[in-house]
C-alpha atoms as a PDB file:
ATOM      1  CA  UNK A   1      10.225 -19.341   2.637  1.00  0.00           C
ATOM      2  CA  UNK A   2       8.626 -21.362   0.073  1.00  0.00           C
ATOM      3  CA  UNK A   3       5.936 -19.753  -0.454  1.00  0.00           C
ATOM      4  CA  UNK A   4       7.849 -16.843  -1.047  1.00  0.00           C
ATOM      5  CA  UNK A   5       9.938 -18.492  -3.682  1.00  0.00           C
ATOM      6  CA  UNK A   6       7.222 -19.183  -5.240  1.00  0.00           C
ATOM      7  CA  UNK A   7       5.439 -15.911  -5.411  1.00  0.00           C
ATOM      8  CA  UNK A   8       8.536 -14.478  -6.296  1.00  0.00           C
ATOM      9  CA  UNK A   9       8.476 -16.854  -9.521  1.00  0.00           C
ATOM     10  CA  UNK A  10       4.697 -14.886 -10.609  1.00  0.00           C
ATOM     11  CA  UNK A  11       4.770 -11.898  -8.989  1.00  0.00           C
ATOM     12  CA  UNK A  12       5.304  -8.534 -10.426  1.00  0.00           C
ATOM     13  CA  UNK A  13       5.036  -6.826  -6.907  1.00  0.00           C
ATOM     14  CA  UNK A  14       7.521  -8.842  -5.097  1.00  0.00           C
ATOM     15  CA  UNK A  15       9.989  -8.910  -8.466  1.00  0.00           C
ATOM     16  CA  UNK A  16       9.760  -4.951  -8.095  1.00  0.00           C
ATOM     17  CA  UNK A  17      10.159  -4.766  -4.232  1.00  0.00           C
ATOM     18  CA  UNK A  18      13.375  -7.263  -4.504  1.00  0.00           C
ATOM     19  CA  UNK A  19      15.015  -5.171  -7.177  1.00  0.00           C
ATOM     20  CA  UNK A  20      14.104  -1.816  -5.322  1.00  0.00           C
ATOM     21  CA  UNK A  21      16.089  -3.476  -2.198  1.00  0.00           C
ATOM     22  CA  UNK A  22      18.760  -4.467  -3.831  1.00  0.00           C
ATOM     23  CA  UNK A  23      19.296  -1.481  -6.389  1.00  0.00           C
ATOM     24  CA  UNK A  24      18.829   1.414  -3.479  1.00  0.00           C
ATOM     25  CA  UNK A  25      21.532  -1.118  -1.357  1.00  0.00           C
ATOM     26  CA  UNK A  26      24.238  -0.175  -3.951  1.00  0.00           C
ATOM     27  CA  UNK A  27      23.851   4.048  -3.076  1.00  0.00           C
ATOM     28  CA  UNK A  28      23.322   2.844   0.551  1.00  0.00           C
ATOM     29  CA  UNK A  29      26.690   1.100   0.633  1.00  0.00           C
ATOM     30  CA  UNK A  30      28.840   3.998  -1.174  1.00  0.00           C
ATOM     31  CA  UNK A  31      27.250   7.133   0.957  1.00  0.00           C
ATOM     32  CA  UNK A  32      26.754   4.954   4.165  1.00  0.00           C
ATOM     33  CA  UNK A  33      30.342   4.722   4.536  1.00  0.00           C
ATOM     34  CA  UNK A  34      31.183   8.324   3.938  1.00  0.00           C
ATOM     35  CA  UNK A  35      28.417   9.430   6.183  1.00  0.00           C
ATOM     36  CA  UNK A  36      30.034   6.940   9.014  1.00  0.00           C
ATOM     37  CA  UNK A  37      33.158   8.183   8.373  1.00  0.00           C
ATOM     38  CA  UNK A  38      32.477  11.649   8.705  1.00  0.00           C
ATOM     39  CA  UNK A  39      30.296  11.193  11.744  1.00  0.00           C
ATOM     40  CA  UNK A  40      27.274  12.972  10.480  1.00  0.00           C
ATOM     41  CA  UNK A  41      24.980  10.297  10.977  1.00  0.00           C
ATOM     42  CA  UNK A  42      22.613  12.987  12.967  1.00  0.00           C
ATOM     43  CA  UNK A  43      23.080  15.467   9.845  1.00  0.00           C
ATOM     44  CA  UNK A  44      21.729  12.413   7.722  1.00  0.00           C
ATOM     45  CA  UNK A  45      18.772  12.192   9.846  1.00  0.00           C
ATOM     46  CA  UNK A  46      17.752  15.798   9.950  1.00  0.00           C
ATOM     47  CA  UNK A  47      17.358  15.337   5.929  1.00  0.00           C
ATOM     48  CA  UNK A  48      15.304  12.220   6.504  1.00  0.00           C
ATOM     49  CA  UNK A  49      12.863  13.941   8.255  1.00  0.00           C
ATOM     50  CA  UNK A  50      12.474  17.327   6.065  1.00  0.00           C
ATOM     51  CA  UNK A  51      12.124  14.778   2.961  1.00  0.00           C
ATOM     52  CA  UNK A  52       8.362  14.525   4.541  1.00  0.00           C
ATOM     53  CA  UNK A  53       7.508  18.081   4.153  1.00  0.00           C
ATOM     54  CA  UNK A  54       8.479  17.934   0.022  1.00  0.00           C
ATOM     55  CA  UNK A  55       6.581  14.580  -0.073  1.00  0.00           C
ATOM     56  CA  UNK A  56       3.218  16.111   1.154  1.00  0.00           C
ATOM     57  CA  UNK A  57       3.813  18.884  -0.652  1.00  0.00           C
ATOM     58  CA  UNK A  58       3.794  17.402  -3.789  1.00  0.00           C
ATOM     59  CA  UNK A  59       1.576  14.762  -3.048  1.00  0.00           C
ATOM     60  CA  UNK A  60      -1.440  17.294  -2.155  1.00  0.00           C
ATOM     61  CA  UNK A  61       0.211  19.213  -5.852  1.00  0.00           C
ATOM     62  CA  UNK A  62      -0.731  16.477  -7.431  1.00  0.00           C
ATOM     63  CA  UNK A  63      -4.147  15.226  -6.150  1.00  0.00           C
ATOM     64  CA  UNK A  64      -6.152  18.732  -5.119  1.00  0.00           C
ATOM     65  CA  UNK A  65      -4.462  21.415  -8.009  1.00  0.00           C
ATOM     66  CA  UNK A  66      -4.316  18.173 -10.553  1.00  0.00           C
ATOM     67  CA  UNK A  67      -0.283  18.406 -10.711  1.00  0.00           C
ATOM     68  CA  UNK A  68      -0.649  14.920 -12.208  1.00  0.00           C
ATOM     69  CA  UNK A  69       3.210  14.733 -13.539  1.00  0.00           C
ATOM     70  CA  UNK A  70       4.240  15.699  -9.838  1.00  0.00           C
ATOM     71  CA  UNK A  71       5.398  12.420  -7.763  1.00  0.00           C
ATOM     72  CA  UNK A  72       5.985  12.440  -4.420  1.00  0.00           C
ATOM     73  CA  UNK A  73       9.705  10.683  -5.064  1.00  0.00           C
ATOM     74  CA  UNK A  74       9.985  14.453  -6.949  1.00  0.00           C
ATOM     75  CA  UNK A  75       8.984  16.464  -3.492  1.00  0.00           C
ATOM     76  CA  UNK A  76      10.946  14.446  -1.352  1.00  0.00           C
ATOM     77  CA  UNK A  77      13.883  14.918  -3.672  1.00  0.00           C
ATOM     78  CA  UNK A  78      13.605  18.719  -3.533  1.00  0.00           C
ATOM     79  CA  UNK A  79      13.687  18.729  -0.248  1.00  0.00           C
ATOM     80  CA  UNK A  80      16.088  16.578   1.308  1.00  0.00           C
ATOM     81  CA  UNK A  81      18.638  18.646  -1.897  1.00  0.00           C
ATOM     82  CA  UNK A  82      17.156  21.675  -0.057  1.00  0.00           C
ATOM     83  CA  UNK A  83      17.822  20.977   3.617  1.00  0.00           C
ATOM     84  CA  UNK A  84      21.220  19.443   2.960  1.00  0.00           C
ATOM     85  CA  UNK A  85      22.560  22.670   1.923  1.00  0.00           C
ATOM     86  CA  UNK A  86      20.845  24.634   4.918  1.00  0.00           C
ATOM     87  CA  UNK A  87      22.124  22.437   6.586  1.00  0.00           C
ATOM     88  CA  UNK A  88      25.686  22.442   5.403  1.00  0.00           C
ATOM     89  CA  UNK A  89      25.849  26.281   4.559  1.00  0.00           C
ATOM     90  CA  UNK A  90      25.044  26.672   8.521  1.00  0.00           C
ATOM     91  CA  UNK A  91      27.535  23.639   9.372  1.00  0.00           C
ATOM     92  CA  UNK A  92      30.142  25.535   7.651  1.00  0.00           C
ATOM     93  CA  UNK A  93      29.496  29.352   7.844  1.00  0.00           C
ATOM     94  CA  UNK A  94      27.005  30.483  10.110  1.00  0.00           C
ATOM     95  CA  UNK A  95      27.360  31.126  13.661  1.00  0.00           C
ATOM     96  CA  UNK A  96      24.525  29.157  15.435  1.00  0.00           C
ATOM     97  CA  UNK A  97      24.497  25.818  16.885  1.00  0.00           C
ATOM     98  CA  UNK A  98      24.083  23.024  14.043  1.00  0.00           C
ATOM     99  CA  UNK A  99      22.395  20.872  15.825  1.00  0.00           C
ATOM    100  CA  UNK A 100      19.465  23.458  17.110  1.00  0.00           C
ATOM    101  CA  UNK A 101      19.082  24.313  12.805  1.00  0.00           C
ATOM    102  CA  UNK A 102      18.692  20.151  12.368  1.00  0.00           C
ATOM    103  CA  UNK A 103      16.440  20.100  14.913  1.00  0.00           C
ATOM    104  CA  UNK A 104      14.278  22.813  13.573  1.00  0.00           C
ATOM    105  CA  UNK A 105      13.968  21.634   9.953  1.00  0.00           C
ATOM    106  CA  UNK A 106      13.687  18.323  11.358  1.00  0.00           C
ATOM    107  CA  UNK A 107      10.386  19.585  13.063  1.00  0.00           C
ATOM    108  CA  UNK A 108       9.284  22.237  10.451  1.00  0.00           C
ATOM    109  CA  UNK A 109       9.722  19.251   7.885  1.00  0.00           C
ATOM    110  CA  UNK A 110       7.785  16.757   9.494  1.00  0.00           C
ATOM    111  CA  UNK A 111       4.769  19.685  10.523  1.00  0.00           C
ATOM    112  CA  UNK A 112       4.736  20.384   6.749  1.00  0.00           C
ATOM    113  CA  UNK A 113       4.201  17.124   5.735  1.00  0.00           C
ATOM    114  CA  UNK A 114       1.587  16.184   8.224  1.00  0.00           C
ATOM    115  CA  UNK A 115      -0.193  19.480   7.208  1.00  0.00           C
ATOM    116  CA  UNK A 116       0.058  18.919   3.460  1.00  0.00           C
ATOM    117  CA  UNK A 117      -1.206  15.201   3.466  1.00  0.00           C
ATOM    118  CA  UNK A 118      -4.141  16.373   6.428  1.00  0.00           C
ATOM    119  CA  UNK A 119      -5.484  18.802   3.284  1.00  0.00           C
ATOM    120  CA  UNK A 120      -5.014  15.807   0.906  1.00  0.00           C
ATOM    121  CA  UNK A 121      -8.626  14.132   0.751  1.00  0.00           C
ATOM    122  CA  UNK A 122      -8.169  10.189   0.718  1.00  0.00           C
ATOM    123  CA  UNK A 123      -4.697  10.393   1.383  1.00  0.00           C
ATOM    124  CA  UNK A 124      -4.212  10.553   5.010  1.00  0.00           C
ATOM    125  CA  UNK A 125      -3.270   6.784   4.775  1.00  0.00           C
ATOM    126  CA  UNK A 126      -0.420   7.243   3.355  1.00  0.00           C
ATOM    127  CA  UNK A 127       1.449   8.711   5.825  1.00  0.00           C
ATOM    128  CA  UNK A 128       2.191   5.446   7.426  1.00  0.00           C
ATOM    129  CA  UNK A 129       3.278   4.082   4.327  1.00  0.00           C
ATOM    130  CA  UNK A 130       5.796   7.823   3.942  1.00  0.00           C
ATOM    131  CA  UNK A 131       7.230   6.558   7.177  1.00  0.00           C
ATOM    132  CA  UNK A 132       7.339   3.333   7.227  1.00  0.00           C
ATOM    133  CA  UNK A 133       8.164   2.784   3.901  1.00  0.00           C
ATOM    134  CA  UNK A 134       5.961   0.392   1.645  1.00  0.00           C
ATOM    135  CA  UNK A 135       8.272  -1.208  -0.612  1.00  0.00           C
ATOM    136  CA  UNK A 136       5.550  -3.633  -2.021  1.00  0.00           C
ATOM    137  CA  UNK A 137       4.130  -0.231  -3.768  1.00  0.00           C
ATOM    138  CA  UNK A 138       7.250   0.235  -5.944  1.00  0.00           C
ATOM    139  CA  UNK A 139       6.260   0.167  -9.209  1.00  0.00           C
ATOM    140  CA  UNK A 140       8.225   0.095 -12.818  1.00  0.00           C
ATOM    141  CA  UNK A 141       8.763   4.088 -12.890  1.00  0.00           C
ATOM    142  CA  UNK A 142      10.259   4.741  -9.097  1.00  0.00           C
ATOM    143  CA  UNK A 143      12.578   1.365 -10.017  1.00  0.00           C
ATOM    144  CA  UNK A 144      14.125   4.049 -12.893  1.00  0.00           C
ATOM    145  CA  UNK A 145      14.303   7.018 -11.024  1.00  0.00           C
ATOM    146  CA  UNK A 146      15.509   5.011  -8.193  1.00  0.00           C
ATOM    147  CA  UNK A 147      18.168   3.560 -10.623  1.00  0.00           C
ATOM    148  CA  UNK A 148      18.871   7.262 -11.855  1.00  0.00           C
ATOM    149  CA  UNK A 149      19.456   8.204  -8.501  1.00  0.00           C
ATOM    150  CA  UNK A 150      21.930   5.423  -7.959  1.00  0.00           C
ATOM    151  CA  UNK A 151      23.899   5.707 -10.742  1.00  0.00           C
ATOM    152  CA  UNK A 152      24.264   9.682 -10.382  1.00  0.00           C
ATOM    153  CA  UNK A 153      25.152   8.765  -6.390  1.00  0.00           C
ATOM    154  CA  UNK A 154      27.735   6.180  -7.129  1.00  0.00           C
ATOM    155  CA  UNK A 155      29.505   7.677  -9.797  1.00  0.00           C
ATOM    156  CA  UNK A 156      29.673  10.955  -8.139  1.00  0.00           C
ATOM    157  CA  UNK A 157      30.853   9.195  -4.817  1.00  0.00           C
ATOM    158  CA  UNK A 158      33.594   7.197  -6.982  1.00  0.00           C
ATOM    159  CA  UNK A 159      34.851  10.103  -9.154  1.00  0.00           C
ATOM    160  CA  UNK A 160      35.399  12.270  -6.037  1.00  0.00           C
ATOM    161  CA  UNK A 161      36.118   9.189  -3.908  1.00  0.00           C
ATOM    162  CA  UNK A 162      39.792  10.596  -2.485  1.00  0.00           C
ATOM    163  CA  UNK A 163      38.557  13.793  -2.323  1.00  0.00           C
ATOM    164  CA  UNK A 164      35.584  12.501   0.148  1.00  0.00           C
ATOM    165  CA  UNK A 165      38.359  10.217   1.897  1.00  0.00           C
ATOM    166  CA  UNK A 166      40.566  13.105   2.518  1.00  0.00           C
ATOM    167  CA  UNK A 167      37.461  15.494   3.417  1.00  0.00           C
ATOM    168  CA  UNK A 168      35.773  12.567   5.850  1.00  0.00           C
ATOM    169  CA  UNK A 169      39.566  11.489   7.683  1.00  0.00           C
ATOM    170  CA  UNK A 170      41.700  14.589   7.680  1.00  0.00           C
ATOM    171  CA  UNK A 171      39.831  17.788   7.233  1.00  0.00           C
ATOM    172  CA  UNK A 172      42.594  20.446   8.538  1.00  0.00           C
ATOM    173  CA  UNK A 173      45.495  18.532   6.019  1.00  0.00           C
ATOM    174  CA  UNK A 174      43.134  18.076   3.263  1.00  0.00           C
ATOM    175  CA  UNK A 175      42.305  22.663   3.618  1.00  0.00           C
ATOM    176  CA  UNK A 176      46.115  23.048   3.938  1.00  0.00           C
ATOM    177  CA  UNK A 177      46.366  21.121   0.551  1.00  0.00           C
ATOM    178  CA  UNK A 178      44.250  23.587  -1.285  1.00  0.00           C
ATOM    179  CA  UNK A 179      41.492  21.466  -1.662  1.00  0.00           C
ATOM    180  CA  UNK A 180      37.999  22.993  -1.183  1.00  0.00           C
ATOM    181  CA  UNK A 181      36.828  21.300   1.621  1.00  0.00           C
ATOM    182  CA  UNK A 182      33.577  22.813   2.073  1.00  0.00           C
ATOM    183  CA  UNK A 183      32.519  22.584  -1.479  1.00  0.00           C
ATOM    184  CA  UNK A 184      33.552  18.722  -0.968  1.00  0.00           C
ATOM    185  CA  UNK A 185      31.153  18.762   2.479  1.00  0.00           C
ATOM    186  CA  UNK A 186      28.197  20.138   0.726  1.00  0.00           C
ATOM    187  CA  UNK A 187      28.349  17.999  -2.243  1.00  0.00           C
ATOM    188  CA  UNK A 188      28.861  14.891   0.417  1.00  0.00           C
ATOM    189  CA  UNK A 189      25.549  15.910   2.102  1.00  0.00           C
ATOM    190  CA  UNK A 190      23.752  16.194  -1.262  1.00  0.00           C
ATOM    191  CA  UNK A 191      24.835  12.876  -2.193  1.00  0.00           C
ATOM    192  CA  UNK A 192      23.544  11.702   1.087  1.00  0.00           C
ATOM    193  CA  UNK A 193      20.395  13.369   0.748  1.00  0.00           C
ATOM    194  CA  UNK A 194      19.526  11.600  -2.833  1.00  0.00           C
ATOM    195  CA  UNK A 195      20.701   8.580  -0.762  1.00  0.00           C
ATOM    196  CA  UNK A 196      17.662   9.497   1.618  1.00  0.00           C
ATOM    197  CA  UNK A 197      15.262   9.390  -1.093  1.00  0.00           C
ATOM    198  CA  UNK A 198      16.166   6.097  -2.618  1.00  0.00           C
ATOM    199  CA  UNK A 199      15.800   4.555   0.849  1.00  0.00           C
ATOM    200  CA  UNK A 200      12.418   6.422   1.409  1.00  0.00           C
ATOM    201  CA  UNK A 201      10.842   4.139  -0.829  1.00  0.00           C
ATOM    202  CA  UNK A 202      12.351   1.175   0.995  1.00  0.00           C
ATOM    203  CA  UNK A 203      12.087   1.812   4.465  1.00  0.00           C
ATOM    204  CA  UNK A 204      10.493   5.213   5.081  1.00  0.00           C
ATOM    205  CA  UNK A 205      11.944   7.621   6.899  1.00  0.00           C
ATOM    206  CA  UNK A 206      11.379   6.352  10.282  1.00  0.00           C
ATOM    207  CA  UNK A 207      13.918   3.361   9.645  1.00  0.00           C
ATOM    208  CA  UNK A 208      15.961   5.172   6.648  1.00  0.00           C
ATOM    209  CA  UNK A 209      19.197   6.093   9.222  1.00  0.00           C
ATOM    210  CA  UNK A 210      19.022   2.613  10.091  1.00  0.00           C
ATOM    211  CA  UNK A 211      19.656   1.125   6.713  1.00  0.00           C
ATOM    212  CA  UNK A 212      21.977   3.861   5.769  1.00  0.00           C
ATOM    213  CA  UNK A 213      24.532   3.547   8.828  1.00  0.00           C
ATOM    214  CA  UNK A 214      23.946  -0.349  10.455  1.00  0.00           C
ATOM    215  CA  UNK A 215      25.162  -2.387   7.562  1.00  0.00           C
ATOM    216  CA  UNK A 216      28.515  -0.079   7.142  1.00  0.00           C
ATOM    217  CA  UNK A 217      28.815  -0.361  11.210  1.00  0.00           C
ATOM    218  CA  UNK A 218      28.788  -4.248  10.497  1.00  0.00           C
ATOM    219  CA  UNK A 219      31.198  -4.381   7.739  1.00  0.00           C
ATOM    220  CA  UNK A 220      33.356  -1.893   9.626  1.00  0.00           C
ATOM    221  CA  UNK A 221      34.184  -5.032  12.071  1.00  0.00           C
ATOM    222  CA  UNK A 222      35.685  -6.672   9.093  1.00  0.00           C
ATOM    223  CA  UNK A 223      37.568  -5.010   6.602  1.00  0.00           C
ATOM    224  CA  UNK A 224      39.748  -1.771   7.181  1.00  0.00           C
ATOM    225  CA  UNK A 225      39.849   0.472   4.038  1.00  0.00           C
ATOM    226  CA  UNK A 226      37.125   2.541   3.229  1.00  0.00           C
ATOM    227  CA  UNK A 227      36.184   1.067  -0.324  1.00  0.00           C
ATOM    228  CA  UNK A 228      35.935  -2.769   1.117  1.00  0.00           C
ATOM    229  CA  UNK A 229      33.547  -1.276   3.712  1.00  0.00           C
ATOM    230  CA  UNK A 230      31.520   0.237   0.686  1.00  0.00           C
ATOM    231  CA  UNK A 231      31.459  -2.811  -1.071  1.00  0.00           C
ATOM    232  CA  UNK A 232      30.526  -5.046   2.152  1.00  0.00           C
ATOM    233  CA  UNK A 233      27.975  -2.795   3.858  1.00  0.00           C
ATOM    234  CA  UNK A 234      26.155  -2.770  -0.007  1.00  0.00           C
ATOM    235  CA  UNK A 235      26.310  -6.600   0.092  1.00  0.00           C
ATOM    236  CA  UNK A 236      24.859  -6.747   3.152  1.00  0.00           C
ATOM    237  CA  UNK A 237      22.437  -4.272   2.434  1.00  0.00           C
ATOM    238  CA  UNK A 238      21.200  -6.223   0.069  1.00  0.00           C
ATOM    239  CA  UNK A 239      20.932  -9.401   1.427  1.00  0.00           C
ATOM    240  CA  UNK A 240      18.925  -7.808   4.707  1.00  0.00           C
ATOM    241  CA  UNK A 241      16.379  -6.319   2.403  1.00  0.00           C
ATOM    242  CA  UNK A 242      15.877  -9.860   0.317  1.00  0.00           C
ATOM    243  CA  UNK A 243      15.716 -11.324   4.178  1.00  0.00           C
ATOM    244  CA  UNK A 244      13.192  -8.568   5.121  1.00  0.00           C
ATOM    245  CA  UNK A 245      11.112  -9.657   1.855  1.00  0.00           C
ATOM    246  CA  UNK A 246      11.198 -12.975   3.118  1.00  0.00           C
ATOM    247  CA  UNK A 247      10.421 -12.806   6.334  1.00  0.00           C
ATOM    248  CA  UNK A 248       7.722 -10.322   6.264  1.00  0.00           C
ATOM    249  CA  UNK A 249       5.755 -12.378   3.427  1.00  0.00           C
ATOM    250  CA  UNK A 250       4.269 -15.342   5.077  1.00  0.00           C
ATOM    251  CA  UNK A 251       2.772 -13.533   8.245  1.00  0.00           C
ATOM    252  CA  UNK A 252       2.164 -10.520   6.120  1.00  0.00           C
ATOM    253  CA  UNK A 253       3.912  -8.224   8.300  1.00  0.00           C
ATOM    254  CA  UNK A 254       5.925  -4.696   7.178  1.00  0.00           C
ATOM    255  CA  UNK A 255       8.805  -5.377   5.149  1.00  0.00           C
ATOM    256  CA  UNK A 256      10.268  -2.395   6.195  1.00  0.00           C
ATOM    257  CA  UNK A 257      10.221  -2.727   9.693  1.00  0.00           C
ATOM    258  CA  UNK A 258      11.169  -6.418   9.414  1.00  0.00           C
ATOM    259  CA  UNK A 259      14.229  -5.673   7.163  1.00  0.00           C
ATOM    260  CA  UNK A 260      15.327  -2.991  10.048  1.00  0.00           C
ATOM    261  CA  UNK A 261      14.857  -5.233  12.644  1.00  0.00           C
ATOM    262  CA  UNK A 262      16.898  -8.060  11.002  1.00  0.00           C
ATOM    263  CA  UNK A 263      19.489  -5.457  10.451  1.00  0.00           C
ATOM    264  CA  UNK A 264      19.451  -4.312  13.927  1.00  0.00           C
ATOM    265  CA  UNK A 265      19.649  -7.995  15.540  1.00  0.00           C
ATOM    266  CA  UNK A 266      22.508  -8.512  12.881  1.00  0.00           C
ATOM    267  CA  UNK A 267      24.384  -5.619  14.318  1.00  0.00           C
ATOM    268  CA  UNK A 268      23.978  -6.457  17.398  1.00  0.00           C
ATOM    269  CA  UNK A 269      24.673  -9.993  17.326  1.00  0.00           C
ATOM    270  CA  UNK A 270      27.981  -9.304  15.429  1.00  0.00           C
ATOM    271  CA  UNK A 271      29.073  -6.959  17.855  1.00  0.00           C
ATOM    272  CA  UNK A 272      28.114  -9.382  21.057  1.00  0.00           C
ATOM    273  CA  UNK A 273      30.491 -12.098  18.954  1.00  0.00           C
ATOM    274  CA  UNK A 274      33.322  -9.518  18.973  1.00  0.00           C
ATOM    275  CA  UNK A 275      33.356  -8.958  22.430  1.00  0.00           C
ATOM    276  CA  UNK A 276      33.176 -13.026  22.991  1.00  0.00           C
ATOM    277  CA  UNK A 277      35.798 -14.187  20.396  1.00  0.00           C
ATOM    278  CA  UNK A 278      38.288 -10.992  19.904  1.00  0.00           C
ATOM    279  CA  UNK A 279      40.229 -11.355  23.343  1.00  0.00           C
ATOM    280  CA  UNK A 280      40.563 -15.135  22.449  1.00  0.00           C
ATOM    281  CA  UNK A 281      42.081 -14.278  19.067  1.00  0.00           C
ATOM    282  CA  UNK A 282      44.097 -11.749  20.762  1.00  0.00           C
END
C-alpha cells in the first residue's frame, strides 16, 4: 500500500487511472440505481456486449483505412446508443421475445468485434484489454470524454429524475398520468448505454454489469429512497475502484478484475452480515 502511495505521488498513469475510477463512479451511481430499479439489469448487459462490435469497428477504421481521428471510445459509443434503442423499440413495440433480440445482438456484437480486431494487424492484443478493461491505459483525452459523458449522464438522469422514478416504480400510474412512458424507457436505456462506455474503459465489458449493479445492490441494504442509493452506490463505487488500484499494484495483477472481485466479496459479505445481525435487531 505504500508503494502505491508513493507511485501515486509521481505517476501520471496511476493519477489518470484513479481519476478515471472515480469520475466514471459518479454516472455509475446515478444510472446503476435506475437500472436496479427497473430490473433491466439483463437489458444493460446485452448493450455491454454489442459495445465490442463498434469498438473493433472503429479500431480496425482507424489503423488499416488510416481513420486516425476515429477512437475506439467513439465506436463503442455508437453502438451501445445503437443497440439500446433496438433494444428498447423491440421492448416496447414489437412482438418477439426481448430476451431472444438481447441475446442476438449480444452475439452478433461480440462476432463483430472479434472479426474486426482479427483483420486489425498488431491489434489482436487488445481484445483482452476491450474486455477486461485496462484502466492503467487511460490517458488525458478519454479522462474528458469520459467526463463529457458523465456530466451529460448525470444531468440528464437529475433533470428527468421523477420522471425516471415514476417510469422505474409505477409504470401503469405513471401512462395513466399522461406521461410518455416509453419515450422516458428509451431515453433511460440510452443513458445506461453511455453509462456502459464510461465503465468500458474501467472494467471492460466482461466485469462492466458488475460495477454498474453491485455497489447500488450494497447501498440498497442501507438507505431507502432512490437518490441516497445514488449517492451511496457512487461512493462506494469509488472507493472499490481506488481499492482495486491498490490492490492490484504491488503483485501487478488486473485492476479490473481485482476492483470486481473486491466488489463482489463486498456484496457478499454485506449481505452474509444481514442475514447474521437483522433478526437480532429485529
Amino acid at each position: 500500500m505504500t508503494d502505491f502511495i508513493h507511485a501515486l505521488t509521481t505517476s501520471v498513469i496511476l493519477q489518470n487511472a484513479l481519476l478515471a475510477g472515480v469520475i466514471a463512479s459518479i454516472a455509475c451511481g446515478v444510472v446503476g440505481s435506475y437500472v436496479v430499479a427497473r430490473r433491466i439489469t439483463y437489458i444493460a448487459a446485452g448493450i455491454a456486449h454489442c459495445v465490442l462490435g463498434g469498438m473493433g469497428i472503429a479500431r480496425y477504421l482507424q489503423i488499416v483505412h488510416g481513420w486516425t481521428g476515429l477512437q475506439p471510445l467513439h465506436g463503442a459509443l455508437a453502438a451501445a446508443l445503437l443497440s439500446a434503442v433496438i433494444i428498447g423499440w423491440v421492448s416496447l413495440r414489437a412482438r418477439q421475445r426481448e430476451d431472444t433480440v438481447i441475446s442476438a445482438l449480444w452475439a452478433i456484437g461480440m462476432a463483430v468485434g472479434i472479426l474486426f480486431i482479427s483483420q486489425t494487424p498488431g491489434y489482436n492484443e487488445d481484445l483482452m484489454s476491450y474486455l477486461f478493461g485496462n484502466i492503467l491505459l487511460v490517458s488525458h483525452t478519454d479522462l474528458v470524454l469520459i467526463l463529457l459523458l458523465d456530466v451529460l449522464v448525470v444531468g440528464i438522469g437529475l433533470v428527468f429524475y421523477n420522471k425516471f422514478l415514476a417510469v422505474c416504480f409505477d409504470e401503469e400510474f405513471t401512462r395513466l398520468r399522461g406521461v410518455s412512458v416509453e419515450f422516458y424507457y428509451l431515453l433511460l436505456l440510452c443513458l445506461t448505454a453511455l453509462t456502459v462506455v464510461v465503465l468500458v474503459t474501467v472494467v471492460g465489458l466482461i466485469m462492466v454489469i458488475a460495477l454498474l449493479t453491485l455497489p447500488v445492490a450494497v447501498a440498497a441494504y442501507f438507505v431507502r429512497r432512490l437518490w441516497q442509493v445514488m449517492l451511496t452506490a457512487t461512493l462506494l463505487s469509488a472507493a472499490l475502484t481506488t481499492a482495486g488500484l491498490a490492490v492490484s499494484y504491488g503483485p501487478d495483477l488486473p485492476a479490473g478484475a481485482t476492483t470486481i472481485a473486491l466488489a463482489g466479496a463486498f456484496y457478499l459479505a454485506v449481505i452474509i452480515g444481514v442475514r447474521i445481525f437483522a433478526p437480532a435487531r429485529g
